[in-house]
Protein backbone atom coordinates (compact mmCIF):
# COMPACT_ATOMS: atom_id res chain seq x y z
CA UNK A 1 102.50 14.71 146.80
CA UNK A 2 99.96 15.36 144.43
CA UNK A 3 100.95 16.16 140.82
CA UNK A 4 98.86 18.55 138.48
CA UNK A 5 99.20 19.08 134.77
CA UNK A 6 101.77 21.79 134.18
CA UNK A 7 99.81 23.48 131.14
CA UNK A 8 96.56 24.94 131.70
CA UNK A 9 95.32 26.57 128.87
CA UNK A 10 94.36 30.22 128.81
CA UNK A 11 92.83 33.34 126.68
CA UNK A 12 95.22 32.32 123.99
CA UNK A 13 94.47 32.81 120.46
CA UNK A 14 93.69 29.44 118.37
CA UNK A 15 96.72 30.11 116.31
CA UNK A 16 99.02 30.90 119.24
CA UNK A 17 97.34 27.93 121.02
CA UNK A 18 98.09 25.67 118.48
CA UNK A 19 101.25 27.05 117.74
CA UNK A 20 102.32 26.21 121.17
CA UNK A 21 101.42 23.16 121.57
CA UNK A 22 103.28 21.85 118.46
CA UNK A 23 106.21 23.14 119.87
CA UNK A 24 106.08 21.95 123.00
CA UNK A 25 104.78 18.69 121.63
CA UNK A 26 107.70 18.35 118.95
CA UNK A 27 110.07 18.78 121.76
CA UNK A 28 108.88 16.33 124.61
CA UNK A 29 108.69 13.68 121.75
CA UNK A 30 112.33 14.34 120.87
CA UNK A 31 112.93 13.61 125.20
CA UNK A 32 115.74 15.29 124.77
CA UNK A 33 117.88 12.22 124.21
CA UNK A 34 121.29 12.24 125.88
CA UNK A 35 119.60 13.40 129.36
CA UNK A 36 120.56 11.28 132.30
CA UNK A 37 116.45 11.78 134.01
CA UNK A 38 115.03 11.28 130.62
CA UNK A 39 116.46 8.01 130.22
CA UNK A 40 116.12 6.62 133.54
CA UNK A 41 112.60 7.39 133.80
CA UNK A 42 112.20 5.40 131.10
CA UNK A 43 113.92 2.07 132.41
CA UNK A 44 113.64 1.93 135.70
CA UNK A 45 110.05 1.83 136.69
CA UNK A 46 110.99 2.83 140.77
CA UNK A 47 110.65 6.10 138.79
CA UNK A 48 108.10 8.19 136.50
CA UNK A 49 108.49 11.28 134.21
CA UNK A 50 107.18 14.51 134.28
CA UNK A 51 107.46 16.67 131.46
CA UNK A 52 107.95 20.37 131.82
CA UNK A 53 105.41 22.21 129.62
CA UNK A 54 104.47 25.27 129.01
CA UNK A 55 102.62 27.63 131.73
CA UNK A 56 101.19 30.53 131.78
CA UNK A 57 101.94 33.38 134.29
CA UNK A 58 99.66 36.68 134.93
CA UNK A 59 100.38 39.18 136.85
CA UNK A 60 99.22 43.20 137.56
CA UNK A 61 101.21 46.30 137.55
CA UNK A 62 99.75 49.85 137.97
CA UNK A 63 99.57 52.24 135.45
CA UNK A 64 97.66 55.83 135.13
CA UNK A 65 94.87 54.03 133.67
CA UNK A 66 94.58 51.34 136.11
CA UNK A 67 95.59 48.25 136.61
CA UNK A 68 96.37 46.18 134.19
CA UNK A 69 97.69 42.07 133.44
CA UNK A 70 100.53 40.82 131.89
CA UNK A 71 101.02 37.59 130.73
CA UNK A 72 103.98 35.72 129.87
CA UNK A 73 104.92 32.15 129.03
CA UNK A 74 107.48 29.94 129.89
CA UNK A 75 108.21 26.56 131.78
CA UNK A 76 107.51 26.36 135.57
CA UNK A 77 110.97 26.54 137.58
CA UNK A 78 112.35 23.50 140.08
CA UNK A 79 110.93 25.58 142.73
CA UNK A 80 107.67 25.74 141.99
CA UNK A 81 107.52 22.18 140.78
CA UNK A 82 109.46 20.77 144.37
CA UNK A 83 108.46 23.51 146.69
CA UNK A 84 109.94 21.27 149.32
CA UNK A 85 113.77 21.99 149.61
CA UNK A 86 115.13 18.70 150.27
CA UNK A 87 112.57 17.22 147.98
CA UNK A 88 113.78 19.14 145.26
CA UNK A 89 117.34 18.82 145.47
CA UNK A 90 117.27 14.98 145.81
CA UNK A 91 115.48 15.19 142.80
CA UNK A 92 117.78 17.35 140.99
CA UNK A 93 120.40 15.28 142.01
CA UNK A 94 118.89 12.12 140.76
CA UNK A 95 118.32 13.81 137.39
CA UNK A 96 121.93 14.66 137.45
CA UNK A 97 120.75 18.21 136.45
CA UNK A 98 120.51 21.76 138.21
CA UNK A 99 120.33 24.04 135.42
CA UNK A 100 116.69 26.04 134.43
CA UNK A 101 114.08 23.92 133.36
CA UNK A 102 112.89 23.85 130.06
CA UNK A 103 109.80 23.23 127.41
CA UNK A 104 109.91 19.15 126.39
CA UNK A 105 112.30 18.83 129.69
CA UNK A 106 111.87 15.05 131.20
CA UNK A 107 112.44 14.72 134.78
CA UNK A 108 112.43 11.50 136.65
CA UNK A 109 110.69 11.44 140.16
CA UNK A 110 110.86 8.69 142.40
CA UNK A 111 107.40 6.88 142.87
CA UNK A 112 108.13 6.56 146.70
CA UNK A 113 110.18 9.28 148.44
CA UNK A 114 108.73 9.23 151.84
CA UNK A 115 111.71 8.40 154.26
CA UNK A 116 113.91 8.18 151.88
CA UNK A 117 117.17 10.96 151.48
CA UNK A 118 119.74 10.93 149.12
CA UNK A 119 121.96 8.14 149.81
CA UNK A 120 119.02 5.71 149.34
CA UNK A 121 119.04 6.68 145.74
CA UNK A 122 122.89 6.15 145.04
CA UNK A 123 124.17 4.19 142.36
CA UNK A 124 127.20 3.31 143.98
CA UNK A 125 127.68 0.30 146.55
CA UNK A 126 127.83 1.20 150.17
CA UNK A 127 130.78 -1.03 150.56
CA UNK A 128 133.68 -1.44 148.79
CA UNK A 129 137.44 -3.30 149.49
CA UNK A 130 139.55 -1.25 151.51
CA UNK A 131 141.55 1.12 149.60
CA UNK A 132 143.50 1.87 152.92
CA UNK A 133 143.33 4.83 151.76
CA UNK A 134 140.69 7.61 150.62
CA UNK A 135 139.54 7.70 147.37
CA UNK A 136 137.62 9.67 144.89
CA UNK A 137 135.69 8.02 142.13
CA UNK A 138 134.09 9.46 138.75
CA UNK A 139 132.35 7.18 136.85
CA UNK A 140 130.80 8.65 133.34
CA UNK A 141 128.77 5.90 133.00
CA UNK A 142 126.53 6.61 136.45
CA UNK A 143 127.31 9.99 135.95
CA UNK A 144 128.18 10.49 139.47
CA UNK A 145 131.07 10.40 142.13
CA UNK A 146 131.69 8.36 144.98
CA UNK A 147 134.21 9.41 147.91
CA UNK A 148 135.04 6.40 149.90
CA UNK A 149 137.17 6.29 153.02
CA UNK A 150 139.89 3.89 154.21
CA UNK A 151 137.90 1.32 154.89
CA UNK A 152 136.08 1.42 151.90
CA UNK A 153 132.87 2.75 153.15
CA UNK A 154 130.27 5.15 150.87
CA UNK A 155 130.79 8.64 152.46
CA UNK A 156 129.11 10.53 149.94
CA UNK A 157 128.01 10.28 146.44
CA UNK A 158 126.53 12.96 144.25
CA UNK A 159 126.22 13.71 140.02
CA UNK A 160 129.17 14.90 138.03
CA UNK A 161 129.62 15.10 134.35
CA UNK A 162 132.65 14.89 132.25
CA UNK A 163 133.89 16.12 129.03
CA UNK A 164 131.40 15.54 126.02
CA UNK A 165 131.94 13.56 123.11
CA UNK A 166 135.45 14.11 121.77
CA UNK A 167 136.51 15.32 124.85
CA UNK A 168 136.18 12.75 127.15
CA UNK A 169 137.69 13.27 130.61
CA UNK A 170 140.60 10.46 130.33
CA UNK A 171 140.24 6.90 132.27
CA UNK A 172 142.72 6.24 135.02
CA UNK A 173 144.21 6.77 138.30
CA UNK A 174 145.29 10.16 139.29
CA UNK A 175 146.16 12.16 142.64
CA UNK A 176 144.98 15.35 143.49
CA UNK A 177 147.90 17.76 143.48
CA UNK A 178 146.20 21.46 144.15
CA UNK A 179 143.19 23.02 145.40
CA UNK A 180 141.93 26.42 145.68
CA UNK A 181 138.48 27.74 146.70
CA UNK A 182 135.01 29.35 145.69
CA UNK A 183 137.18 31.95 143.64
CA UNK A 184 139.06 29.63 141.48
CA UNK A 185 138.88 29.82 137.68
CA UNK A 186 139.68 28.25 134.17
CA UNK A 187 143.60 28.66 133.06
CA UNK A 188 142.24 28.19 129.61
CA UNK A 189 138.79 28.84 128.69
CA UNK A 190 137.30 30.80 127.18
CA UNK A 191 140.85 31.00 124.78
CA UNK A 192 142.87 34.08 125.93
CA UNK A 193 140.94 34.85 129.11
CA UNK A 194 142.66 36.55 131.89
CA UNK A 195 141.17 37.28 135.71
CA UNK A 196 137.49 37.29 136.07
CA UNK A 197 137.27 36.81 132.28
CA UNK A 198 137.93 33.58 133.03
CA UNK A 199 135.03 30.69 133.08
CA UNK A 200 134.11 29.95 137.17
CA UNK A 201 135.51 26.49 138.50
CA UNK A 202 134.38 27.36 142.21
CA UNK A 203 136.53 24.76 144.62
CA UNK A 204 138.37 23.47 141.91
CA UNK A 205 140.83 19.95 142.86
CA UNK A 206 143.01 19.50 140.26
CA UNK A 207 144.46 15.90 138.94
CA UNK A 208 146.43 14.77 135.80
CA UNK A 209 146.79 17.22 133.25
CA UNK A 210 145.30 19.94 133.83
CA UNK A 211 142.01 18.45 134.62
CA UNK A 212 139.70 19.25 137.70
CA UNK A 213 136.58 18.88 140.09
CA UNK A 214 134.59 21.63 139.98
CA UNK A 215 131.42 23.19 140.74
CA UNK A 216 129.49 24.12 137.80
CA UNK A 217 126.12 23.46 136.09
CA UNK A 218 125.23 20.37 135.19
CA UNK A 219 122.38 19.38 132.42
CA UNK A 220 122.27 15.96 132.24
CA UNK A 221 125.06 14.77 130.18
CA UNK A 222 128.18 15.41 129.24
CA UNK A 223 129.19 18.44 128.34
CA UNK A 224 132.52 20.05 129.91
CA UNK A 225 136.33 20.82 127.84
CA UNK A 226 137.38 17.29 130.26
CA UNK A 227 136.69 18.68 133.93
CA UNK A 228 134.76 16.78 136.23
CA UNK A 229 131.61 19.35 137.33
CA UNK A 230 129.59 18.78 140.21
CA UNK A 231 126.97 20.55 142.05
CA UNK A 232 128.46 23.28 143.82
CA UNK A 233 127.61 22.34 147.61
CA UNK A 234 129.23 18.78 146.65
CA UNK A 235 132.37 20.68 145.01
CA UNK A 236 132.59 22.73 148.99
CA UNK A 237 132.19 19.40 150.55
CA UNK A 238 134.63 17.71 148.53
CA UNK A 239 137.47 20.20 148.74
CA UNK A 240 136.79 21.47 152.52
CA UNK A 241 136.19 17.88 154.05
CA UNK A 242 137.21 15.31 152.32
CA UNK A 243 140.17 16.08 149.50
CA UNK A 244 143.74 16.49 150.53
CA UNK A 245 146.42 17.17 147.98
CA UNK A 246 147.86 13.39 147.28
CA UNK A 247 144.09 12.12 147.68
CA UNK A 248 143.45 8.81 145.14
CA UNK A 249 141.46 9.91 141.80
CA UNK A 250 139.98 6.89 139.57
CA UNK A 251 138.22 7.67 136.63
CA UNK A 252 136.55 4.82 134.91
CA UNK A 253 135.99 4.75 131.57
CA UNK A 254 132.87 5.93 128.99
């Protein structure tokens, strides 16, 4: 596909203009650091980054008068960056990210998709030594998860992210011991909640203490109380087809 520059200027005042510009400038040189696309744009040079700037959008409503146009500005969306589906959610994957898109945003795109689907862009190995058993691995490091089967085949893999600095979801081996579906929700956050106060953890698989797969949204890093969040079609995939209550949970360390 062909890519275009995402900021075209427009009837914008020079202040305004300039105004802009610094800000979007100030932030795409910051990269936000800490993003998982960000930095592995940078390293690995099977991919390149786009920055999200600043667009402008006009459109007409009626009025008595007439017609008039609106403008507003803002960053484009994932949609009309990767207006193919599958395209697009590879690449959101890949980014480890599926929250809005935003001003300074880096996102890494493969240099050479055609053919290619998700599983040719994991980070995990397709084989592994038998567990003998079927396991789910998080690793914080890859910021993804792997589900392996008995023999220690890749079934699936997909982005997750952990707790965030000082609340690191804990290393170690774990079972699954409950389940529940796209209604579930926090026991505990936000502090005192009760019912639908309650923060969504839709098709949540609960190990160790407390902790639990989940769908949720994901921006690049870490950033969850110590749940494991993943995209919400892997969270359905995991808990319908895959995760049984007594299923094998290793967490590797930061």
């Amino acid at each position: 596909m062909t890519w275009k520059p995402f900021f075209r200027p427009s009837k914008f005042t020079p202040l305004f203009l300039a105004a802009a510009l610094f800000l979007v400038g100030g932030l795409a040189a910051a990269g936000y650091v800490g993003q998982y696309g960000a930095e592995l744009c940078e390293r690995d040079r099977a991919f390149r980054c786009v920055v999200v700037r600043t667009t402008t959008i006009t459109s007409e409503i009626e009025t008595k008068s007439g017609t008039r146009q609106i403008k507003s500005f803002g960053p484009p969306t994932w949609e009309s960056l990767f207006p193919e589906e599958r395209e697009r959610e590879t690449i959101k994957k890949i980014n480890r990210m599926n929250v809005r898109l935003q001003s300074g945003y880096r996102v890494a795109v493969p240099v050479e998709m055609k053919g290619k689907d998700l599983m040719d862009f994991s980070p995990f190995p397709d084989r592994v030594k038998p567990f003998w058993e079927k396991v789910v691995i998080f690793d914080p490091r890859l910021y993804a998860f792997a589900a392996y089967d008995e023999q220690g085949r890749l079934v699936k893999w997909g982005p997750a992210v952990g707790g965030r600095p000082g609340l690191e979801t804990p290393a170690g081996e774990y079972r699954i011991v409950g389940k529940r579906g796209a209604g579930c929700r926090s026991r505990k956050y936000p502090a005192g909640c009760t019912g639908s106060g309650c923060s969504p953890m839709p098709y949540c698989m609960y190990f160790g203490d407390g902790f639990a797969f989940h769908g949720g949204p994901l921006p690049g890093r870490h950033a969850s109380h110590g749940c494991v969040r993943l995209f919400k079609d892997d969270a359905m995939w995991l808990n319908l087809e895959f995760v049984e209550e007594g299923t094998r949970v290793i967490i590797r360390p930061y």
